[in-house]
N, C-alpha and C. Protein backbone atom coordinates (compact mmCIF):
# COMPACT_ATOMS: atom_id res chain seq x y z
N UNK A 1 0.83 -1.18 0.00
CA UNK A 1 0.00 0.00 0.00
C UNK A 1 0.87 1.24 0.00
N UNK A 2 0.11 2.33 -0.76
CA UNK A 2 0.68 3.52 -0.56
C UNK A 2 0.86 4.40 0.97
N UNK A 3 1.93 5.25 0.67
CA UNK A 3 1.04 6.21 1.84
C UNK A 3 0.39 6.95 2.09
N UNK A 4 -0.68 7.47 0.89
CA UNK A 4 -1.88 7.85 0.49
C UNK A 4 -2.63 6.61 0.32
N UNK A 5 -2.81 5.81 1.32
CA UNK A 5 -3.93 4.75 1.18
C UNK A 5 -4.65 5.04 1.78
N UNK A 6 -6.04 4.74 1.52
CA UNK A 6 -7.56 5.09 2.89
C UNK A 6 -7.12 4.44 3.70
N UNK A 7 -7.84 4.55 5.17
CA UNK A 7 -7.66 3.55 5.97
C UNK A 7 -9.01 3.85 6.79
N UNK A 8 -9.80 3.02 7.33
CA UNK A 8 -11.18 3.63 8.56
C UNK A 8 -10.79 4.17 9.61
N UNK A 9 -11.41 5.85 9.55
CA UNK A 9 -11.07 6.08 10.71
C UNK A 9 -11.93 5.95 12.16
N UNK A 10 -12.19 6.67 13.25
CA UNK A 10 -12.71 6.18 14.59
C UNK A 10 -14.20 6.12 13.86
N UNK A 11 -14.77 7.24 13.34
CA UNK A 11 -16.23 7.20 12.74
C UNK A 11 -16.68 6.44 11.69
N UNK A 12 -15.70 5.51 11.08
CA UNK A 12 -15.66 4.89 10.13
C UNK A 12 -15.98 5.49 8.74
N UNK A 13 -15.59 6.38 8.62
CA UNK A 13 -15.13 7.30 7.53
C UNK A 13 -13.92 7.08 6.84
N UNK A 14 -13.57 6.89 5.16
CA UNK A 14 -11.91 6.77 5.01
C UNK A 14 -11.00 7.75 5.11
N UNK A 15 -10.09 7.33 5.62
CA UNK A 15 -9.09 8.62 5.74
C UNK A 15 -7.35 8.42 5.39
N UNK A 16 -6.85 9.35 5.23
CA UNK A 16 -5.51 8.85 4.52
C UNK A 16 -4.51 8.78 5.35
N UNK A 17 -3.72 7.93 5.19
CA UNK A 17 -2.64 7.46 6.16
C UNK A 17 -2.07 8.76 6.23
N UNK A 18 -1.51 9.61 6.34
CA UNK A 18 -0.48 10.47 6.35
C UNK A 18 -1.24 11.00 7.59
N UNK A 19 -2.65 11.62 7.19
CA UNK A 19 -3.58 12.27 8.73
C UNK A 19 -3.20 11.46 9.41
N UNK A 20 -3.64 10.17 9.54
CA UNK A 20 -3.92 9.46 10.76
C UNK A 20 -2.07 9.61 11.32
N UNK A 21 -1.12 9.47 10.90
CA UNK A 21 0.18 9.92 11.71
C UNK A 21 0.40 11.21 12.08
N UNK A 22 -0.32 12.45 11.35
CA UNK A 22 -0.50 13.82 11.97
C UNK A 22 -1.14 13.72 13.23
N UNK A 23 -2.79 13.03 13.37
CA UNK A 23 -3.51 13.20 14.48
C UNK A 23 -2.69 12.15 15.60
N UNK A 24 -1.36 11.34 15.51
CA UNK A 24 -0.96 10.72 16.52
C UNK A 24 0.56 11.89 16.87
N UNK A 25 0.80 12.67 15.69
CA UNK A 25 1.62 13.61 16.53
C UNK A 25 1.36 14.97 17.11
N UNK A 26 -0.06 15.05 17.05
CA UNK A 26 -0.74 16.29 17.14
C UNK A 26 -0.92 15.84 18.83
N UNK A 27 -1.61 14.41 19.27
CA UNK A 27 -2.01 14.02 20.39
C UNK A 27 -0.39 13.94 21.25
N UNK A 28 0.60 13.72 20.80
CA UNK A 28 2.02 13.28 21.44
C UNK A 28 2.39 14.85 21.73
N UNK A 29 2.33 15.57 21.04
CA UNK A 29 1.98 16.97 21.59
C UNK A 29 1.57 17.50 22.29
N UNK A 30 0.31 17.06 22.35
CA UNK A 30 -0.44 17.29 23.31
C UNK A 30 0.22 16.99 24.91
N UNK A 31 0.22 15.94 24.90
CA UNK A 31 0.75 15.18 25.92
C UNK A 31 2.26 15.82 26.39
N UNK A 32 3.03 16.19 25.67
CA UNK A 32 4.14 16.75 26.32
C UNK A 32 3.64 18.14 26.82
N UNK A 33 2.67 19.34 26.09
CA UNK A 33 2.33 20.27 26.87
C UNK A 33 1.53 20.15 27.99
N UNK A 34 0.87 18.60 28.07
CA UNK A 34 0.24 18.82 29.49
C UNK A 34 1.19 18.63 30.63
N UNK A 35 2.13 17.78 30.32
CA UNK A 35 3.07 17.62 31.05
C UNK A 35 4.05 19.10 31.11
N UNK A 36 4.55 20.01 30.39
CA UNK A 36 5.34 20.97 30.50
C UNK A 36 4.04 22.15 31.87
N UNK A 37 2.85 21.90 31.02
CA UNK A 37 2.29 22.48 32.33
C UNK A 37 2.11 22.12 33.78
N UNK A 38 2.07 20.92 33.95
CA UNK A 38 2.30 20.02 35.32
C UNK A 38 3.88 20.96 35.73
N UNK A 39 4.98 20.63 35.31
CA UNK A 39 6.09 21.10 35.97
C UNK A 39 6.01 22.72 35.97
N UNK A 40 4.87 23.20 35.48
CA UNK A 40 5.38 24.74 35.49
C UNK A 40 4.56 25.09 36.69
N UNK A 41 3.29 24.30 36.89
CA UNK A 41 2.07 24.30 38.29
C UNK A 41 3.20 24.38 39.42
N UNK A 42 4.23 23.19 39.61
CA UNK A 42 4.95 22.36 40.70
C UNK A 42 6.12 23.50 40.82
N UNK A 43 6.89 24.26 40.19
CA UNK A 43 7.39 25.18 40.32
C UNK A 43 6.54 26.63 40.43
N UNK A 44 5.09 26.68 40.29
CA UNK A 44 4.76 28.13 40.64
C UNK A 44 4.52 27.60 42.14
N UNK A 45 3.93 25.93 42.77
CA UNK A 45 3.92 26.27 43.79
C UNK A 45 4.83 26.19 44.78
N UNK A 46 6.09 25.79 44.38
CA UNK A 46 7.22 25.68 45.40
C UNK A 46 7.65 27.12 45.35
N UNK A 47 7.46 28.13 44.73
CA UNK A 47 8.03 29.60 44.54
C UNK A 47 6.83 30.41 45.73
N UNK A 48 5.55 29.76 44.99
CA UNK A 48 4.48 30.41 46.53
C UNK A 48 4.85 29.90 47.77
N UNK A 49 5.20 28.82 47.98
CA UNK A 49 5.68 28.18 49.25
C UNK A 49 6.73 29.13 49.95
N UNK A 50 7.80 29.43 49.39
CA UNK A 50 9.13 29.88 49.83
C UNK A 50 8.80 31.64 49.98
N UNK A 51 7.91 32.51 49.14
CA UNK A 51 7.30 33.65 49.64
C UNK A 51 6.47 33.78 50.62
N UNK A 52 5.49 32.75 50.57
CA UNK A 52 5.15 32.50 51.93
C UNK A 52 5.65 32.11 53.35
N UNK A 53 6.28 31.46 53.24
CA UNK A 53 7.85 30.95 54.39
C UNK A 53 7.87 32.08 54.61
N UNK A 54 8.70 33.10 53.74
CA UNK A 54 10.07 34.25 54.39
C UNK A 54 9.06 35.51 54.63
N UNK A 55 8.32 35.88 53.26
CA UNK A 55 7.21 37.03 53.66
C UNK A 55 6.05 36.89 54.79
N UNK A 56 5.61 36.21 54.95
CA UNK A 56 4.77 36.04 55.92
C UNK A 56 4.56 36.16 57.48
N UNK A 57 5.95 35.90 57.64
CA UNK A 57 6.18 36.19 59.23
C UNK A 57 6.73 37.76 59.53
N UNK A 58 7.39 37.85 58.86
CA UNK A 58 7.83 39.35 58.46
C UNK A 58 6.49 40.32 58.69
N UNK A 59 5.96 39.52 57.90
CA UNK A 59 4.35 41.00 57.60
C UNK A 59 3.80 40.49 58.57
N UNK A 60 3.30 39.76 59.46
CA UNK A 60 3.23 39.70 60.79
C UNK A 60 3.85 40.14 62.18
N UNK A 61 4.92 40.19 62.05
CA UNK A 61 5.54 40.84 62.66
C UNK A 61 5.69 42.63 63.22
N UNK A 62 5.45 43.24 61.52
CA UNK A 62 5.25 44.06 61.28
C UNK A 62 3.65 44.59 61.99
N UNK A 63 2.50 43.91 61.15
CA UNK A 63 1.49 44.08 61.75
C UNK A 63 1.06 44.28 63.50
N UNK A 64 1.81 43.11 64.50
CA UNK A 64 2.41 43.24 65.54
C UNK A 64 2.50 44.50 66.12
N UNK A 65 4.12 44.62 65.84
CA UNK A 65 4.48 46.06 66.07
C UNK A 65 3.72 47.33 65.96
N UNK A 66 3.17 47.45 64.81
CA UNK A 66 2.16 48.25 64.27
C UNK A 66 1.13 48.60 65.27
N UNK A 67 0.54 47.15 65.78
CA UNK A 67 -0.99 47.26 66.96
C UNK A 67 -0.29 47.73 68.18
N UNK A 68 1.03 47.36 68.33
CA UNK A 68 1.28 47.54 69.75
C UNK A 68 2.02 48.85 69.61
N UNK A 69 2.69 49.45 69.00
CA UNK A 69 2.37 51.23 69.04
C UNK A 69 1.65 51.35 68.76
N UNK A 70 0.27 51.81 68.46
CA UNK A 70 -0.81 52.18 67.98
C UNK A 70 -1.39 52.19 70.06
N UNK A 71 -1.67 51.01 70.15
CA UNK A 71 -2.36 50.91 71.25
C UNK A 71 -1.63 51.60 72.61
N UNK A 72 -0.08 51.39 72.56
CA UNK A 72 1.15 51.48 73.61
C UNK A 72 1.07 53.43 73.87
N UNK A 73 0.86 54.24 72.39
CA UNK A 73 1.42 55.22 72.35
C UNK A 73 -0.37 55.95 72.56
N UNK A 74 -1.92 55.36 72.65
CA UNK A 74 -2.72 56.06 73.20
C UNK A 74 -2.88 55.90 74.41
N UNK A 75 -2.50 54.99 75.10
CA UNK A 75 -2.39 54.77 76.13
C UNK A 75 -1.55 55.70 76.95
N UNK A 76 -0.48 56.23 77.00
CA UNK A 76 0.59 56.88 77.37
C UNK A 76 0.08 58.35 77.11
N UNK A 77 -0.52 58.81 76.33
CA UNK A 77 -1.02 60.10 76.14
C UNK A 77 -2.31 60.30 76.80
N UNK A 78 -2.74 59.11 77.29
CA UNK A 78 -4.03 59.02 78.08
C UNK A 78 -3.30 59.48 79.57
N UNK A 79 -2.65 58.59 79.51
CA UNK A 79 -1.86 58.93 81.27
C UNK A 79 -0.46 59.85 81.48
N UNK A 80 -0.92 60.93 80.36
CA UNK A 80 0.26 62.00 80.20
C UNK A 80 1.25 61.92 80.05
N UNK A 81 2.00 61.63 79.27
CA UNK A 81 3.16 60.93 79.12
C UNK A 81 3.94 62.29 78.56
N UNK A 82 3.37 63.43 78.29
CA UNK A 82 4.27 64.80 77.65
C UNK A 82 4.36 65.50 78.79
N UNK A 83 3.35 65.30 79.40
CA UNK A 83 3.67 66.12 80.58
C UNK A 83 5.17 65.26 81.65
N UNK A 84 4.87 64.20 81.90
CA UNK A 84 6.17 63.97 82.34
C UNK A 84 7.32 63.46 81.98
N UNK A 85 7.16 64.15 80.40
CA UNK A 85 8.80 63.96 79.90
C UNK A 85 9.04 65.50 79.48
N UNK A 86 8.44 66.64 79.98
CA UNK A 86 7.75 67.71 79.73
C UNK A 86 7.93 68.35 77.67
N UNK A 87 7.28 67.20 77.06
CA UNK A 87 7.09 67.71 75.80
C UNK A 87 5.90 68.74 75.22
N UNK A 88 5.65 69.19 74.21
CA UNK A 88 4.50 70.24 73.82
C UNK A 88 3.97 69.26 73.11
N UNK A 89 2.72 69.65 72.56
CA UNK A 89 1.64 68.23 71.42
C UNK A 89 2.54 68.58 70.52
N UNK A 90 3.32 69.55 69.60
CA UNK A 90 4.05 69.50 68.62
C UNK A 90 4.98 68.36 68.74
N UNK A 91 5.71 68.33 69.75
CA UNK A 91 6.91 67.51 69.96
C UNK A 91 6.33 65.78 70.37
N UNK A 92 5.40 66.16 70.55
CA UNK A 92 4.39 64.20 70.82
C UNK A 92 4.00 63.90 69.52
N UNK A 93 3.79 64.78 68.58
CA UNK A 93 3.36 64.46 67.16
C UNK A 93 4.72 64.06 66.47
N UNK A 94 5.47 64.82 67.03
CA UNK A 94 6.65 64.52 65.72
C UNK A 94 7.18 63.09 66.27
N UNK A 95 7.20 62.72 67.61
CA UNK A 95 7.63 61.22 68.06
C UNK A 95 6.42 60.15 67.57
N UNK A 96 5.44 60.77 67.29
CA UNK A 96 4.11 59.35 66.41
C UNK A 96 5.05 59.49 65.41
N UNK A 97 5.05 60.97 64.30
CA UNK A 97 5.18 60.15 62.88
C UNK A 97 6.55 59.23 62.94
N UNK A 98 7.56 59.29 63.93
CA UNK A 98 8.37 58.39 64.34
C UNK A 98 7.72 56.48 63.16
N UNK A 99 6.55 56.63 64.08
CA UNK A 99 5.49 55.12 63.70
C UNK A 99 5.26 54.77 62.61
N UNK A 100 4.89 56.03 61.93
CA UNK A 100 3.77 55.99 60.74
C UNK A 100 4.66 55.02 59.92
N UNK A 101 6.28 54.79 59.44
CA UNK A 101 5.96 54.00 57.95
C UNK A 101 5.70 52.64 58.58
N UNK A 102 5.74 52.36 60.08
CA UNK A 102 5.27 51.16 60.61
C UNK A 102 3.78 50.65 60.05
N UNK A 103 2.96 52.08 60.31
CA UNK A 103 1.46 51.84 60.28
C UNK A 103 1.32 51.83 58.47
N UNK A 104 2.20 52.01 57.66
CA UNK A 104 2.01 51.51 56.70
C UNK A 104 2.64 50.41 55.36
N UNK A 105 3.42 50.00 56.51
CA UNK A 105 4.03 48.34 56.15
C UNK A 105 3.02 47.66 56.39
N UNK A 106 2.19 47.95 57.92
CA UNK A 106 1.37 46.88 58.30
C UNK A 106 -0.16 47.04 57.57
């Protein structure tokens, strides 16, 4: 036989040999991009893993810090804390923004 011979295909329709080795390298294709996407899944999630690890405690930490000046430094102005380090509200303001890029990491 040629290799332009019919042959039946799945619907039992004739079809020519040459397709039927296209549609088995079209599918082998296939198959290696599902697989190139599997390893690209398994490396996006070992990369989320390891940002999560190192970033995460960090920005917790941060957050932390953040609540506890926030809460530490109304507290202290509640129970005068300028008066007995004898500062003015100018000079208690300029020791908050001290905080602020805290309060906006967190």
């Amino acid at each position: 036989m040629s290799p332009t011979a019919l042959h039946e295909g799945k619907d039992g329709r004739p079809m020519q040999a040459d397709y039927i080795s296209k549609n088995q390298n079209e599918e082998a294709i296939a198959s290696n991009v599902s697989h190139e996407d599997r390893e690209i899944n398994i490396t996006t999630q070992k990369l989320l893993w390891k940002l999560d690890t190192r970033i995460l405690p960090l920005f917790i930490l941060l957050v932390l810090c953040s609540f506890l000046d926030r809460t530490n430094v109304g507290n202290a102005k509640l129970y005068h804390i300028e008066a007995d380090l004898g500062m003015t509200n100018a000079q208690f303001n300029q020791g908050l923004t001290a905080f602020y890029p805290l309060y906006i990491a967190g």
